[in-house]
N, C-alpha and C. Protein backbone atom coordinates (compact mmCIF):
# COMPACT_ATOMS: atom_id res chain seq x y z
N UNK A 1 -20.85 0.16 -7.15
CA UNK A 1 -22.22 0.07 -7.62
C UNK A 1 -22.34 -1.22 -8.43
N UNK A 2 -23.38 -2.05 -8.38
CA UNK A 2 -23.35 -3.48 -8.64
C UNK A 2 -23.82 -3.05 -10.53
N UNK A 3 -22.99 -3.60 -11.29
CA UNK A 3 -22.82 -3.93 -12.59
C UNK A 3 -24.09 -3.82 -13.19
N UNK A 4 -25.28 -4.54 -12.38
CA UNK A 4 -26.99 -4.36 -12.92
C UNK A 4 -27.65 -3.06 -13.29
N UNK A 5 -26.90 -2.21 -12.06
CA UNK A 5 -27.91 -0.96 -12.00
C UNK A 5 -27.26 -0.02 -13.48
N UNK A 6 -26.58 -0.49 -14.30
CA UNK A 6 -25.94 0.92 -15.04
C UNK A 6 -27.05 0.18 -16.52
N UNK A 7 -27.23 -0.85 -16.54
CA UNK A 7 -28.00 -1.63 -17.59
C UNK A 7 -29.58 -1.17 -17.46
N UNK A 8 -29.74 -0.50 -16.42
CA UNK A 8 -30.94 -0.19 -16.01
C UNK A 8 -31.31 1.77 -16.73
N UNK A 9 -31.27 1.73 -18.17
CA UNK A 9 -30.81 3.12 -19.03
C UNK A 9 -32.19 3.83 -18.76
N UNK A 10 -33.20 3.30 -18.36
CA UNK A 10 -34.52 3.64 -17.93
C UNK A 10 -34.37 4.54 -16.63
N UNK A 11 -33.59 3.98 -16.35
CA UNK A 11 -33.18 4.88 -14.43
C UNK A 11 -33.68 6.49 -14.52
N UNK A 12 -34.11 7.13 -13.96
CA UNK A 12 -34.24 8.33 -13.44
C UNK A 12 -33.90 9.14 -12.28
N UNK A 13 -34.22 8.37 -11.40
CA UNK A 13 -33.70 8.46 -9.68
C UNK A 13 -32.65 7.38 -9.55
N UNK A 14 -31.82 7.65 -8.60
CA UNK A 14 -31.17 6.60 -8.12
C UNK A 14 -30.58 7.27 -6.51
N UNK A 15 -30.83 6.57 -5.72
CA UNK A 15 -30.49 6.50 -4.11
C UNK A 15 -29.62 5.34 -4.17
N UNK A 16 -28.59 5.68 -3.48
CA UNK A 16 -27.33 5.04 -2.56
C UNK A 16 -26.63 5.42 -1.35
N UNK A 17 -27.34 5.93 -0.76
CA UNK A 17 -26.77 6.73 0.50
C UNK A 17 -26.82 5.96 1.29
N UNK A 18 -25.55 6.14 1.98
CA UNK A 18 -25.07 5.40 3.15
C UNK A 18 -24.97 3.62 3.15
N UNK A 19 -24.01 3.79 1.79
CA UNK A 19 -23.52 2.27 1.56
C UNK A 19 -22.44 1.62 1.46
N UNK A 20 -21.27 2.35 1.97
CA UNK A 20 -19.98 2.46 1.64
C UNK A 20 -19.55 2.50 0.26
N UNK A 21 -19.92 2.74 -0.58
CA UNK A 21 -19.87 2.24 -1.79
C UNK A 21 -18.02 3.30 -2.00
N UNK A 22 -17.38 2.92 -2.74
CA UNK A 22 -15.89 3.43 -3.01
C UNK A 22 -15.75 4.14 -4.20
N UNK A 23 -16.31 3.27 -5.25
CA UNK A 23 -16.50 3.76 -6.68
C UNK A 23 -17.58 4.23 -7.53
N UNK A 24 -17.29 4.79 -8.52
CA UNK A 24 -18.52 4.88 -9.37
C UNK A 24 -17.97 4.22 -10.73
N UNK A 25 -18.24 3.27 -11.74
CA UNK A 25 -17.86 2.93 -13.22
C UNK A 25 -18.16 3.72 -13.79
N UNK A 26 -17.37 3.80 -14.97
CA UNK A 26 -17.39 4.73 -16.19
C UNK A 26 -18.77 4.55 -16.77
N UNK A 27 -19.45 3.40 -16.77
CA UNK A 27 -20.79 2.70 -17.03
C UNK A 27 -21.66 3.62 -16.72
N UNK A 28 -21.70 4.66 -15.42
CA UNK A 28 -22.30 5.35 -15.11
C UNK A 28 -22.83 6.47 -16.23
N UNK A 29 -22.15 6.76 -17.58
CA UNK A 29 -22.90 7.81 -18.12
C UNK A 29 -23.82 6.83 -19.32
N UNK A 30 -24.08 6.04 -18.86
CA UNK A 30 -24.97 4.82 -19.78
C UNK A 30 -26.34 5.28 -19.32
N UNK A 31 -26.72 5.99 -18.49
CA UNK A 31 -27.25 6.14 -17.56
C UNK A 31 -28.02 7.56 -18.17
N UNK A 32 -28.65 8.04 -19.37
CA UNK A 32 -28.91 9.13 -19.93
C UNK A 32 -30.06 9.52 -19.76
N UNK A 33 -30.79 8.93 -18.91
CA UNK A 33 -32.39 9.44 -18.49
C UNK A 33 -32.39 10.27 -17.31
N UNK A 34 -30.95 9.67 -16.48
CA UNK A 34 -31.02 9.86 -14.72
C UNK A 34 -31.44 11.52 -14.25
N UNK A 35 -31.85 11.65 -13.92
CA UNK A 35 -32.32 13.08 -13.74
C UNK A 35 -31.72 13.50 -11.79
N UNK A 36 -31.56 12.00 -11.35
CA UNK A 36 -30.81 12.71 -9.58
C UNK A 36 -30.68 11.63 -9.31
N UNK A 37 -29.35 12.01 -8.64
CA UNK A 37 -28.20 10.91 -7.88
C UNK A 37 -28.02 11.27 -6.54
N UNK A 38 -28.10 10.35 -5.63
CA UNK A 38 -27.86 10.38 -4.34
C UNK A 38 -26.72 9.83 -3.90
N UNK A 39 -25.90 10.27 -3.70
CA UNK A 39 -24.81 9.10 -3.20
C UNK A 39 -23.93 9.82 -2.06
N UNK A 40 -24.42 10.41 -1.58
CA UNK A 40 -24.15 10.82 -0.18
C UNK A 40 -23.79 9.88 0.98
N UNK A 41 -22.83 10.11 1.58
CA UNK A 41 -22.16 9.54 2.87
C UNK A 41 -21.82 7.72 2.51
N UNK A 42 -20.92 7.70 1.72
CA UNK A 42 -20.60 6.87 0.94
C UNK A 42 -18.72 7.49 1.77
N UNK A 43 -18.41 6.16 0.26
CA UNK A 43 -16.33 6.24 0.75
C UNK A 43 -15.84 6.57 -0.57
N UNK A 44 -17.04 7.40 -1.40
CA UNK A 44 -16.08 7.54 -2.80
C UNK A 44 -14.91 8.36 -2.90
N UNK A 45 -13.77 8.22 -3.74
CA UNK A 45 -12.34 9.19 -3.82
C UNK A 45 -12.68 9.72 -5.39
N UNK A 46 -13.46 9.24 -5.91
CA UNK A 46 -13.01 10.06 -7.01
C UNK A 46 -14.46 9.50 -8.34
N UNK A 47 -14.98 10.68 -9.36
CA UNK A 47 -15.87 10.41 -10.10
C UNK A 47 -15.64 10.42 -11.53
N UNK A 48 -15.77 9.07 -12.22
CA UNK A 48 -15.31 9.21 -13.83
C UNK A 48 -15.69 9.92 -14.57
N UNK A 49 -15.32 10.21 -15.60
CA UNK A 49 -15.62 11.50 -16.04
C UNK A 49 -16.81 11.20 -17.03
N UNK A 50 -17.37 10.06 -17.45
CA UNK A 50 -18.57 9.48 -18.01
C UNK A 50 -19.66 10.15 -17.43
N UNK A 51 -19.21 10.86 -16.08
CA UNK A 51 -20.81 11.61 -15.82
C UNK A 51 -20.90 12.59 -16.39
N UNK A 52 -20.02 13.31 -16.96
CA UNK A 52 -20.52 14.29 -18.35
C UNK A 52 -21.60 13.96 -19.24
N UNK A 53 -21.65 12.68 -19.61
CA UNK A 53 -22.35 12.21 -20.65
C UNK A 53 -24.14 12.25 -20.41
N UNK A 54 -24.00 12.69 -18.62
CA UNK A 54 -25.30 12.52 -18.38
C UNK A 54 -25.93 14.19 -17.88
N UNK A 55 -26.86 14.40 -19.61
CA UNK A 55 -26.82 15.55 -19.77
C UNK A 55 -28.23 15.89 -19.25
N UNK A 56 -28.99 14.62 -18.72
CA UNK A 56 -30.22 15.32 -18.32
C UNK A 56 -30.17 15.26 -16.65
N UNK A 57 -29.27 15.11 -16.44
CA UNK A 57 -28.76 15.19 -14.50
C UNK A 57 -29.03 16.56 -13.93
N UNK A 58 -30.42 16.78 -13.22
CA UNK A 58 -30.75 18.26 -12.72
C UNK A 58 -30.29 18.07 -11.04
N UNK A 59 -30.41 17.20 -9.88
CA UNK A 59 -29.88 16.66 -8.85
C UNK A 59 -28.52 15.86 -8.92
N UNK A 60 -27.46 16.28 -8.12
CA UNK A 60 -26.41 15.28 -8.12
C UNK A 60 -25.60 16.00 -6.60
N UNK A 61 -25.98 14.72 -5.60
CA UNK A 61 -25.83 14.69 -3.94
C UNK A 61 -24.60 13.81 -3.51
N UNK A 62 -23.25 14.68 -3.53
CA UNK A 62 -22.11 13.82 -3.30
C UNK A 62 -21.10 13.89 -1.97
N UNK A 63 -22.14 14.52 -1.04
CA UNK A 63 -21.29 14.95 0.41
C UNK A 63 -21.40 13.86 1.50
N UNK A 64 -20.74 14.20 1.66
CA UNK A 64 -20.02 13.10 2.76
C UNK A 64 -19.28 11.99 2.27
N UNK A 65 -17.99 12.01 1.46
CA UNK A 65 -17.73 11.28 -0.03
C UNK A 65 -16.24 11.38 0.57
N UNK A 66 -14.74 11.22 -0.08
CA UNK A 66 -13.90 11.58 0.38
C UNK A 66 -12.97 11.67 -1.46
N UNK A 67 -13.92 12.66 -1.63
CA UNK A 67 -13.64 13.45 -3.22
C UNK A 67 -12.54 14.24 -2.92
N UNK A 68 -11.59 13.98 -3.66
CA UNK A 68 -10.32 15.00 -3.37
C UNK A 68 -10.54 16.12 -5.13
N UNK A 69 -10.95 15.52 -6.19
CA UNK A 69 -11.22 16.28 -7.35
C UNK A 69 -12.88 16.03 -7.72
N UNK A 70 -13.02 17.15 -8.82
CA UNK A 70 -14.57 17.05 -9.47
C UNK A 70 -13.77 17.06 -11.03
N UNK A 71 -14.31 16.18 -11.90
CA UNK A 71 -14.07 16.20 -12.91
C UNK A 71 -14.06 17.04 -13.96
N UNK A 72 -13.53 18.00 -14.97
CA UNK A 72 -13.88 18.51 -15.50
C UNK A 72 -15.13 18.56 -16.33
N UNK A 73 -15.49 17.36 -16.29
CA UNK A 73 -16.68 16.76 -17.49
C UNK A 73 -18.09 16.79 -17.02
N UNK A 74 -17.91 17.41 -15.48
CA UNK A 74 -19.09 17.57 -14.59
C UNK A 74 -19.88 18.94 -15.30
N UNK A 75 -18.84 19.65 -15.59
CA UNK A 75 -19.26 21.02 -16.38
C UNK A 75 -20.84 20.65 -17.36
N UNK A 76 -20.07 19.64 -18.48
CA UNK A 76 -21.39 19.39 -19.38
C UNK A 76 -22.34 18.82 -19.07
N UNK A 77 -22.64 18.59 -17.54
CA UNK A 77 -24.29 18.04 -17.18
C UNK A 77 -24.85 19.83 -17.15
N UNK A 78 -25.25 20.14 -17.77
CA UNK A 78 -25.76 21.67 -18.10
C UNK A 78 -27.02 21.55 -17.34
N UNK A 79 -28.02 20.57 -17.19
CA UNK A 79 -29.25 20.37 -16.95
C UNK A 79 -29.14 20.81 -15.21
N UNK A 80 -28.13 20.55 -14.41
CA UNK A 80 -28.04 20.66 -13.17
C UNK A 80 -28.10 21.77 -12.64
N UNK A 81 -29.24 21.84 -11.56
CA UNK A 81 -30.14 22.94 -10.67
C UNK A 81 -29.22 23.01 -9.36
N UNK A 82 -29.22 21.31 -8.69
CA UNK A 82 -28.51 21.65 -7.65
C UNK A 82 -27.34 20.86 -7.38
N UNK A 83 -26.05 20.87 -6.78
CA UNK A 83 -24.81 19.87 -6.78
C UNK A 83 -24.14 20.11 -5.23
N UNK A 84 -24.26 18.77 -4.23
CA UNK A 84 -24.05 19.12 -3.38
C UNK A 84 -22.67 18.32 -2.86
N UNK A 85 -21.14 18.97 -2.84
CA UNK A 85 -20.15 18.95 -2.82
C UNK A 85 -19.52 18.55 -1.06
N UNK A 86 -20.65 19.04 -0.28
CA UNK A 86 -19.98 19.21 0.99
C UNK A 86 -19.11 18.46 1.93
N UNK A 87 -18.59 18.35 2.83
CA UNK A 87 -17.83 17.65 3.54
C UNK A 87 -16.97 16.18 2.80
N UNK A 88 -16.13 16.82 1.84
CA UNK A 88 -15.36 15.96 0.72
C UNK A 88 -13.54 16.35 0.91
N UNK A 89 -12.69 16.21 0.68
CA UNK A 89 -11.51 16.67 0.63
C UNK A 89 -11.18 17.55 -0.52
N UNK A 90 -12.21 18.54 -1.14
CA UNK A 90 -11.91 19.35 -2.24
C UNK A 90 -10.71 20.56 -1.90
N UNK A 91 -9.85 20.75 -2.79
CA UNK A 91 -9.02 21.85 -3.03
C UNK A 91 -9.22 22.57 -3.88
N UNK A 92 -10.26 22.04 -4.67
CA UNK A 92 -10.54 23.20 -5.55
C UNK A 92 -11.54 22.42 -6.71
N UNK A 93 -12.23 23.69 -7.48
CA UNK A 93 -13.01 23.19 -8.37
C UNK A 93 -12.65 23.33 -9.44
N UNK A 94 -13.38 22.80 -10.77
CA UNK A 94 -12.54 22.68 -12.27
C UNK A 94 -13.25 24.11 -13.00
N UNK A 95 -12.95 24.51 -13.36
CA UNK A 95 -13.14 25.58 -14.75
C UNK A 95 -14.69 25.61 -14.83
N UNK A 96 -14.64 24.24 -15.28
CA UNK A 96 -15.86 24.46 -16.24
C UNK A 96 -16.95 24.21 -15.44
N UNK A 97 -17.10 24.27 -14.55
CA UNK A 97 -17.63 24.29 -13.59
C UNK A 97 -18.98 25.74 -13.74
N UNK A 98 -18.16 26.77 -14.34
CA UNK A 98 -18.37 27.94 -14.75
C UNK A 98 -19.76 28.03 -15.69
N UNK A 99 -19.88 26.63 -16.55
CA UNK A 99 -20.72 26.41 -17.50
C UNK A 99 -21.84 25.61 -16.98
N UNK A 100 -21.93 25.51 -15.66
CA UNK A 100 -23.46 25.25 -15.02
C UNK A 100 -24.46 26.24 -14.82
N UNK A 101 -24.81 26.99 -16.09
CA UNK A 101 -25.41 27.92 -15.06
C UNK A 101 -27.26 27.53 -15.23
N UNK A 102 -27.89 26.60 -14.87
CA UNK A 102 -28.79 26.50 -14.32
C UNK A 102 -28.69 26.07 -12.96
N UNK A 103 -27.53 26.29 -12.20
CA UNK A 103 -27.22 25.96 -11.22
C UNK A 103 -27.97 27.03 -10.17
N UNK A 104 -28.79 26.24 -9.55
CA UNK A 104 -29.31 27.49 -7.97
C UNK A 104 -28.60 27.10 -7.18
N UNK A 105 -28.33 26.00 -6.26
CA UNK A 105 -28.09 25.31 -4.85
C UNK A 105 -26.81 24.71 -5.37
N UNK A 106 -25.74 25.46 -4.78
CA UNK A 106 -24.36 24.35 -4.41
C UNK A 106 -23.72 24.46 -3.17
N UNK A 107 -23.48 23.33 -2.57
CA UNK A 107 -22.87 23.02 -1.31
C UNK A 107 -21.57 22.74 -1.57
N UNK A 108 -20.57 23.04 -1.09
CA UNK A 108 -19.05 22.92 -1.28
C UNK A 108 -18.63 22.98 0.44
């Protein structure tokens, strides 16, 4: 994700689907307005755990990704309705995972 967009703390939406993109920066929980992330069918392996920090995240779209873990720190986006996990290399999910519960819609 290009260095500009995390400076952008105004963000709310953000679409990236279908960009190869590999990574996400830790920069990403700079990001405290974002309310939904798209980043579907991408080449990501793995998400820093800075997205904890983003506590008003109610959308977060990460399938088609090649996620082998979910961070524990995913737990404290509390705000999140829906989280879509699918077609990733998951073995399993973290704990705290447990502590989403405004969660309706998850795809795994």
């Amino acid at each position: 994700i290009p260095s500009v967009i995390y400076r952008i703390t105004s963000l709310e939406t953000l679409w990236l689907r279908y960009n190869r993109i590999t990574s996400i920066g830790e920069e990403i929980g700079n990001l405290s307005k974002l309310k939904m992330i798209d980043l579907r069918e991408n080449k990501i392996h793995s998400l820093p755990a800075s997205i904890g920090k983003i506590h008003s995240l109610v959308v977060c779209l990460l399938s088609y990704n090649h996620l082998s873990k979910i961070p524990d720190e995913l737990g404290l986006c509390i705000s999140l309705t829906q989280l879509d996990l699918q077609h990733n290399d998951l073995a399993e999910l973290p704990e705290t995972m447990g502590k989403l519960t405004n969660l309706v819609r998850l795809g795994i």
